[in-house]
PDB file of N, CA and C in Angstrom:
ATOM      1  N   UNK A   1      75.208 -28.079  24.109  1.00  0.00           N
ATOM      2  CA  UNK A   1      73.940 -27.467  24.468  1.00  0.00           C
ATOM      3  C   UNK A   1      72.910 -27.635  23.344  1.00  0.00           C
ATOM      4  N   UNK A   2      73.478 -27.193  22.413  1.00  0.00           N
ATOM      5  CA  UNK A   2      72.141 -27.364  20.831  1.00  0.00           C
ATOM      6  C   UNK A   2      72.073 -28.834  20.637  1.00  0.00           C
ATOM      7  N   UNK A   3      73.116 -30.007  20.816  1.00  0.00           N
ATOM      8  CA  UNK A   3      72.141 -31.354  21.407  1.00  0.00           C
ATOM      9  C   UNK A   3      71.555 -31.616  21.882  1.00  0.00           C
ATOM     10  N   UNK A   4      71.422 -31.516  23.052  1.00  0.00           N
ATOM     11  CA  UNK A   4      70.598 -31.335  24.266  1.00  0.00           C
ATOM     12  C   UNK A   4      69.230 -31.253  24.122  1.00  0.00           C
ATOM     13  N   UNK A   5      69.049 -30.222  23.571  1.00  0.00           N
ATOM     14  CA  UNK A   5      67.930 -29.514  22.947  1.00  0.00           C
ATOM     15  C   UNK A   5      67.602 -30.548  21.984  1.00  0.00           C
ATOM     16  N   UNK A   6      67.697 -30.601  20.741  1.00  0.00           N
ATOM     17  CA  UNK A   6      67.385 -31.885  19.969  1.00  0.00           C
ATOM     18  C   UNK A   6      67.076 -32.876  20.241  1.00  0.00           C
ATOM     19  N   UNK A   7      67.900 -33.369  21.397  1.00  0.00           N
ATOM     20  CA  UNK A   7      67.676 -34.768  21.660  1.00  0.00           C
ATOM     21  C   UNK A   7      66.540 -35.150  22.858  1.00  0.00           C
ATOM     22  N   UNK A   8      66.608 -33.704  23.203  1.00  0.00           N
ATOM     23  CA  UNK A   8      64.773 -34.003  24.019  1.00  0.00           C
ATOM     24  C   UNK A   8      63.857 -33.433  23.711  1.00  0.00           C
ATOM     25  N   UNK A   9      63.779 -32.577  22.136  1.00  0.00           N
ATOM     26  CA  UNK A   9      62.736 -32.377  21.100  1.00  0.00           C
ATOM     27  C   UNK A   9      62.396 -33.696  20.732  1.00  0.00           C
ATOM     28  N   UNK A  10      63.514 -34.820  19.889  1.00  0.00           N
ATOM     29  CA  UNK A  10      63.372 -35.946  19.923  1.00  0.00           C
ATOM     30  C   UNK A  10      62.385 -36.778  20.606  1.00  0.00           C
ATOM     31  N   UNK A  11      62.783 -36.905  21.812  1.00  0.00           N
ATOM     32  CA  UNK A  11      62.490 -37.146  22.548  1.00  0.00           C
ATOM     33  C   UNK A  11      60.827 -37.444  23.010  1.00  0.00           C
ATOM     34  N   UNK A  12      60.599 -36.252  23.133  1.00  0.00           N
ATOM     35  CA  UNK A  12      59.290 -35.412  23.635  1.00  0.00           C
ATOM     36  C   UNK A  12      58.225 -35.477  22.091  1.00  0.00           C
ATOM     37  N   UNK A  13      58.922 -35.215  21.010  1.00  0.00           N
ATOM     38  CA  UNK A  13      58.303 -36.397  19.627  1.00  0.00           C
ATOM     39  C   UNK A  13      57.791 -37.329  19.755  1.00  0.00           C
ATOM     40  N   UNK A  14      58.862 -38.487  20.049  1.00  0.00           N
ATOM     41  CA  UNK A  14      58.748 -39.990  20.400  1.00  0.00           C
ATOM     42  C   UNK A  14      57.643 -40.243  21.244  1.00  0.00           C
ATOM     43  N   UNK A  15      57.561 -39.469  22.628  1.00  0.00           N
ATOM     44  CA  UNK A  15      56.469 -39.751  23.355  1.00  0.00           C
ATOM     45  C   UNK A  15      55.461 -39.323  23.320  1.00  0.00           C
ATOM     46  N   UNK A  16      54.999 -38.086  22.536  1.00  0.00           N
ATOM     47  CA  UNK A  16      53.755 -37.518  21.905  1.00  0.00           C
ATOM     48  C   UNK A  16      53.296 -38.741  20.786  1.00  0.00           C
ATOM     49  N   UNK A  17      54.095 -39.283  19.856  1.00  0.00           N
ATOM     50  CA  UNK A  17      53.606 -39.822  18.998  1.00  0.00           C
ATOM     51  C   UNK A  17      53.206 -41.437  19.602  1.00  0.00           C
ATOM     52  N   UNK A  18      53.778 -41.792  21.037  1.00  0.00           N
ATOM     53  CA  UNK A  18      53.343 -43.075  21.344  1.00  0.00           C
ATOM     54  C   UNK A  18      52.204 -42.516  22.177  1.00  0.00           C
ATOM     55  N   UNK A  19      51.683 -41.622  22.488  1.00  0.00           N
ATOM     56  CA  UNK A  19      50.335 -41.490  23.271  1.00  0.00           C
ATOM     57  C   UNK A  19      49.203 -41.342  22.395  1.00  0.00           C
ATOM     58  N   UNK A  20      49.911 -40.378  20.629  1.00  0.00           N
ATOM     59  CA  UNK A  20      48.719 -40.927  20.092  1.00  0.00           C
ATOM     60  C   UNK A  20      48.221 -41.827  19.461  1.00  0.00           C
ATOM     61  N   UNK A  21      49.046 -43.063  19.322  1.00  0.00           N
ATOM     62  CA  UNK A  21      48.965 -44.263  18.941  1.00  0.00           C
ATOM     63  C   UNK A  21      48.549 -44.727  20.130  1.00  0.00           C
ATOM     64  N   UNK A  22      48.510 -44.469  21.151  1.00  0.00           N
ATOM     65  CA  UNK A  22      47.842 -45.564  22.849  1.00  0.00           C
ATOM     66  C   UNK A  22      46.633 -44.758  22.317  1.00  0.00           C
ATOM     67  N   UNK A  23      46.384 -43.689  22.012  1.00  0.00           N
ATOM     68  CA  UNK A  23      44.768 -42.989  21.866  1.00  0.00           C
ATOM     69  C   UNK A  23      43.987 -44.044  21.071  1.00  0.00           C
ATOM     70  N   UNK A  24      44.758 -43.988  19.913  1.00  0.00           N
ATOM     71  CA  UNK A  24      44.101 -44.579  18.652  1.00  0.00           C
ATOM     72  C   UNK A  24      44.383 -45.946  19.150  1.00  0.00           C
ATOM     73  N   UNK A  25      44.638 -46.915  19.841  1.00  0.00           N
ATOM     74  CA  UNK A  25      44.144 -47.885  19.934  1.00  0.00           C
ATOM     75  C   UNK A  25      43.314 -48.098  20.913  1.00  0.00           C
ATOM     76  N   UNK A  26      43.181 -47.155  21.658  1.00  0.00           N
ATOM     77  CA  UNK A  26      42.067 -47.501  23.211  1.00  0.00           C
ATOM     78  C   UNK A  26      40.521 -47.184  22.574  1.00  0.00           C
ATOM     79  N   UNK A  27      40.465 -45.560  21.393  1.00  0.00           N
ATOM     80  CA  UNK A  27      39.578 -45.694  20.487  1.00  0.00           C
ATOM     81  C   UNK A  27      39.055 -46.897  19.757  1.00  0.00           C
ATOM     82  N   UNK A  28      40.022 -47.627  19.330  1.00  0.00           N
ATOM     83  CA  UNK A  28      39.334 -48.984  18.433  1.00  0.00           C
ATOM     84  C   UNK A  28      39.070 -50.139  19.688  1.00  0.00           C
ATOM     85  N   UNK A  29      39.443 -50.167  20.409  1.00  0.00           N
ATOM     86  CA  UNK A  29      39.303 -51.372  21.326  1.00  0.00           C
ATOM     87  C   UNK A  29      37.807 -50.934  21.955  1.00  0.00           C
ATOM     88  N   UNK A  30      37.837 -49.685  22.222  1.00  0.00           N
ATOM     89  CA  UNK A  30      36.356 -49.793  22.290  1.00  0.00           C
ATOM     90  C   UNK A  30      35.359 -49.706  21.905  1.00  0.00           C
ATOM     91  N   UNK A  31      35.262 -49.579  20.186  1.00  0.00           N
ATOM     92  CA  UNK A  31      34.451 -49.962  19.497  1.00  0.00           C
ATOM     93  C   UNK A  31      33.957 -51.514  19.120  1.00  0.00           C
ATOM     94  N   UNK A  32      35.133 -51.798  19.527  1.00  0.00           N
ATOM     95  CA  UNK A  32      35.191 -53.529  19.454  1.00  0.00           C
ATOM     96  C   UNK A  32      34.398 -54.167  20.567  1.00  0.00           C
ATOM     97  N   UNK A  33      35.118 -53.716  21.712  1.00  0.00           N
ATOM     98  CA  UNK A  33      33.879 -53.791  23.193  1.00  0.00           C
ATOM     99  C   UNK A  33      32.652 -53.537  22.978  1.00  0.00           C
ATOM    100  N   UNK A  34      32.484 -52.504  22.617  1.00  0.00           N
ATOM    101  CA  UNK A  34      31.008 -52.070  22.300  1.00  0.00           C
ATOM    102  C   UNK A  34      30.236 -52.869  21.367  1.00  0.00           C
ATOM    103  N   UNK A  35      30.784 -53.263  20.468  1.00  0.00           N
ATOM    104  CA  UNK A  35      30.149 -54.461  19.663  1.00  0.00           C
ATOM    105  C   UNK A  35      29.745 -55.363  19.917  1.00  0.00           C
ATOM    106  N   UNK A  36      31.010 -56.175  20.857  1.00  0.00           N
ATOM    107  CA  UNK A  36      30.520 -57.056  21.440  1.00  0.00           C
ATOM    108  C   UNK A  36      29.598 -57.502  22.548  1.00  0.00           C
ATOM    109  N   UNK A  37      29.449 -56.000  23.591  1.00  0.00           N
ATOM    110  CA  UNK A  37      28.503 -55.905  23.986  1.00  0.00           C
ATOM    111  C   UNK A  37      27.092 -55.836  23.745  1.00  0.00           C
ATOM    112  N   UNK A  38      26.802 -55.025  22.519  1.00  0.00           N
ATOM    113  CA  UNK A  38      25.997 -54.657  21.686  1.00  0.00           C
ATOM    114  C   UNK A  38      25.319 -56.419  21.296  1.00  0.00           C
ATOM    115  N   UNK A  39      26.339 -57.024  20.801  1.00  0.00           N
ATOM    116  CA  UNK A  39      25.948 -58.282  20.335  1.00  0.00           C
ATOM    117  C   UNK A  39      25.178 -59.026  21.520  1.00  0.00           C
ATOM    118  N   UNK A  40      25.437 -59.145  22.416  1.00  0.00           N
ATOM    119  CA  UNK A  40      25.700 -60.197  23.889  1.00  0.00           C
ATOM    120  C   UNK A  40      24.148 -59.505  24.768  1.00  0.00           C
ATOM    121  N   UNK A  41      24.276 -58.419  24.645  1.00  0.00           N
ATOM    122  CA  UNK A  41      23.252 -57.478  25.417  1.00  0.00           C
ATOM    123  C   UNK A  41      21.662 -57.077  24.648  1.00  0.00           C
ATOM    124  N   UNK A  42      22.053 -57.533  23.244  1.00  0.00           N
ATOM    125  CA  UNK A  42      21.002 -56.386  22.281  1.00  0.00           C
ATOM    126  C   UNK A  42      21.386 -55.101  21.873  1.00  0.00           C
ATOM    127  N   UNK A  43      21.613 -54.167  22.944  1.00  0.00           N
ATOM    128  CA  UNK A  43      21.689 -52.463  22.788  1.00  0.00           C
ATOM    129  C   UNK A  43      22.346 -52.250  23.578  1.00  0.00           C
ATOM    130  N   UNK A  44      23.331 -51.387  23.532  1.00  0.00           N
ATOM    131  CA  UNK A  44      24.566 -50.904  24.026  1.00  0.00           C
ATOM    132  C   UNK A  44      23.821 -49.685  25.230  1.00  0.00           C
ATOM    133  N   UNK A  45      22.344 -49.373  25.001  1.00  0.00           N
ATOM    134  CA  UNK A  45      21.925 -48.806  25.700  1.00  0.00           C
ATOM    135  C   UNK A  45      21.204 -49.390  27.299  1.00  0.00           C
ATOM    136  N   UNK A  46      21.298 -50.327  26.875  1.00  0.00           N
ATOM    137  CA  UNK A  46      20.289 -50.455  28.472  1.00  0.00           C
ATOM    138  C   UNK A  46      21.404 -50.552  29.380  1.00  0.00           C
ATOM    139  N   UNK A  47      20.832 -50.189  30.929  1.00  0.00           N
ATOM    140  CA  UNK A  47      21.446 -50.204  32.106  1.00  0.00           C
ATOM    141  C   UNK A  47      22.327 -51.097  32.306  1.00  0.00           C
ATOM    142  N   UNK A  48      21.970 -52.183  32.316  1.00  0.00           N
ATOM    143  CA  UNK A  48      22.851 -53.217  32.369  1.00  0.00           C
ATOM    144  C   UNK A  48      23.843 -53.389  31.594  1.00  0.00           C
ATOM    145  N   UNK A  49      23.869 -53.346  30.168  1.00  0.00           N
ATOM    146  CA  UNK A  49      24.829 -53.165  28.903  1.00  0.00           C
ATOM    147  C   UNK A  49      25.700 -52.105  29.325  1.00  0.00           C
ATOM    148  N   UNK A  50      25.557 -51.046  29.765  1.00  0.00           N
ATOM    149  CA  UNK A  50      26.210 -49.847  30.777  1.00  0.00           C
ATOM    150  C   UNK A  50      27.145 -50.076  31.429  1.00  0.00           C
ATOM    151  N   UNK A  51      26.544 -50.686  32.200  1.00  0.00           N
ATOM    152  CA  UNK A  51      27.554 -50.443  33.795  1.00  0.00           C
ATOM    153  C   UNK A  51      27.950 -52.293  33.331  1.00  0.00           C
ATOM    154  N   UNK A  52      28.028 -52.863  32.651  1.00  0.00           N
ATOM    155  CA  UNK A  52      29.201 -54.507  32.526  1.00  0.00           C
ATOM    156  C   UNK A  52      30.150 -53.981  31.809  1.00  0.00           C
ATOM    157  N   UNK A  53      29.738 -52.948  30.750  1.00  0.00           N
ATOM    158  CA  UNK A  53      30.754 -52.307  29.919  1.00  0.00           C
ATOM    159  C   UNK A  53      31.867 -51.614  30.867  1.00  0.00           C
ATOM    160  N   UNK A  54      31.037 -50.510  31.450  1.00  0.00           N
ATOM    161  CA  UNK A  54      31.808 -49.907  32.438  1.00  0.00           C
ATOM    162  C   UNK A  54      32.787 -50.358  32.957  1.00  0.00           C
ATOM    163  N   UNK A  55      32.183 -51.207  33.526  1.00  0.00           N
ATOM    164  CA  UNK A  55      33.003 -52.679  34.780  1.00  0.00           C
ATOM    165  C   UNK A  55      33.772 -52.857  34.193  1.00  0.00           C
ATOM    166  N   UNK A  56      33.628 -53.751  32.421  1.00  0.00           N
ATOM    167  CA  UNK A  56      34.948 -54.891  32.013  1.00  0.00           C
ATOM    168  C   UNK A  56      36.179 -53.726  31.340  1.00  0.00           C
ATOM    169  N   UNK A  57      35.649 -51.914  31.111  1.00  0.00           N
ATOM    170  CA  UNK A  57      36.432 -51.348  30.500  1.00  0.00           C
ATOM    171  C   UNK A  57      36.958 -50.697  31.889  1.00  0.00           C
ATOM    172  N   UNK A  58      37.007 -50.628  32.869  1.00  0.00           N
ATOM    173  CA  UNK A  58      37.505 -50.193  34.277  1.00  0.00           C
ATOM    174  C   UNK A  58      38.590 -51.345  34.465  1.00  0.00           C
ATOM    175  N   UNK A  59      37.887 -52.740  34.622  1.00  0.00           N
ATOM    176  CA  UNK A  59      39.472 -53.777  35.124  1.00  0.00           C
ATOM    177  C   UNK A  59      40.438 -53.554  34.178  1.00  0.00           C
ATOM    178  N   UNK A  60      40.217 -53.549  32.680  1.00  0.00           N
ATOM    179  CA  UNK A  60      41.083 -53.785  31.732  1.00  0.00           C
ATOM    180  C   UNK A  60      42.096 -52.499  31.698  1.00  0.00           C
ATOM    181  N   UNK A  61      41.648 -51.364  32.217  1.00  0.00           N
ATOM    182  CA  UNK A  61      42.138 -49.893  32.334  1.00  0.00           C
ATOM    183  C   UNK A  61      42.931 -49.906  33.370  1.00  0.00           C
ATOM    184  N   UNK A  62      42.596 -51.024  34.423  1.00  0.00           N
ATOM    185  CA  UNK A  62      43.949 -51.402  35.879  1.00  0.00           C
ATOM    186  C   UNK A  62      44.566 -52.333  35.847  1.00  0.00           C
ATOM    187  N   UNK A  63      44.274 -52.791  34.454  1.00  0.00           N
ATOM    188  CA  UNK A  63      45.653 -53.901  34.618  1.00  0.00           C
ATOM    189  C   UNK A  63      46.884 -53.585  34.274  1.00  0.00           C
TER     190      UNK A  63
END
């Protein structure tokens, strides 16, 4: 029983610490996007720069 327990504290560790490493890389990937948008577009602000971002960070989020 007190294995048990451990081994899906373990566990439940392991997979907390791989979601915040998926955080911290979905954070940098889209600073990187954004750059490159930024670059390609001018300003990360206009409408259009928006919603392609949107778009190319939506397919990449269903693949």
């Amino acid at each position: 029983m007190k294995n048990d327990i451990g081994k899906q504290v373990r566990e439940r560790i392991a997979a907390l610490l791989t979601a915040a490493f998926g955080l911290v890389a979905a954070l940098a990937w889209n600073g990187a996007i954004r750059a490159i948008f930024t670059r390609i577009f001018g300003t990360a602000e206009t409408v259009v720069g928006m919603l392609t971002y949107a778009i190319v960070v939506t397919i990449i989020a269903v693949i």
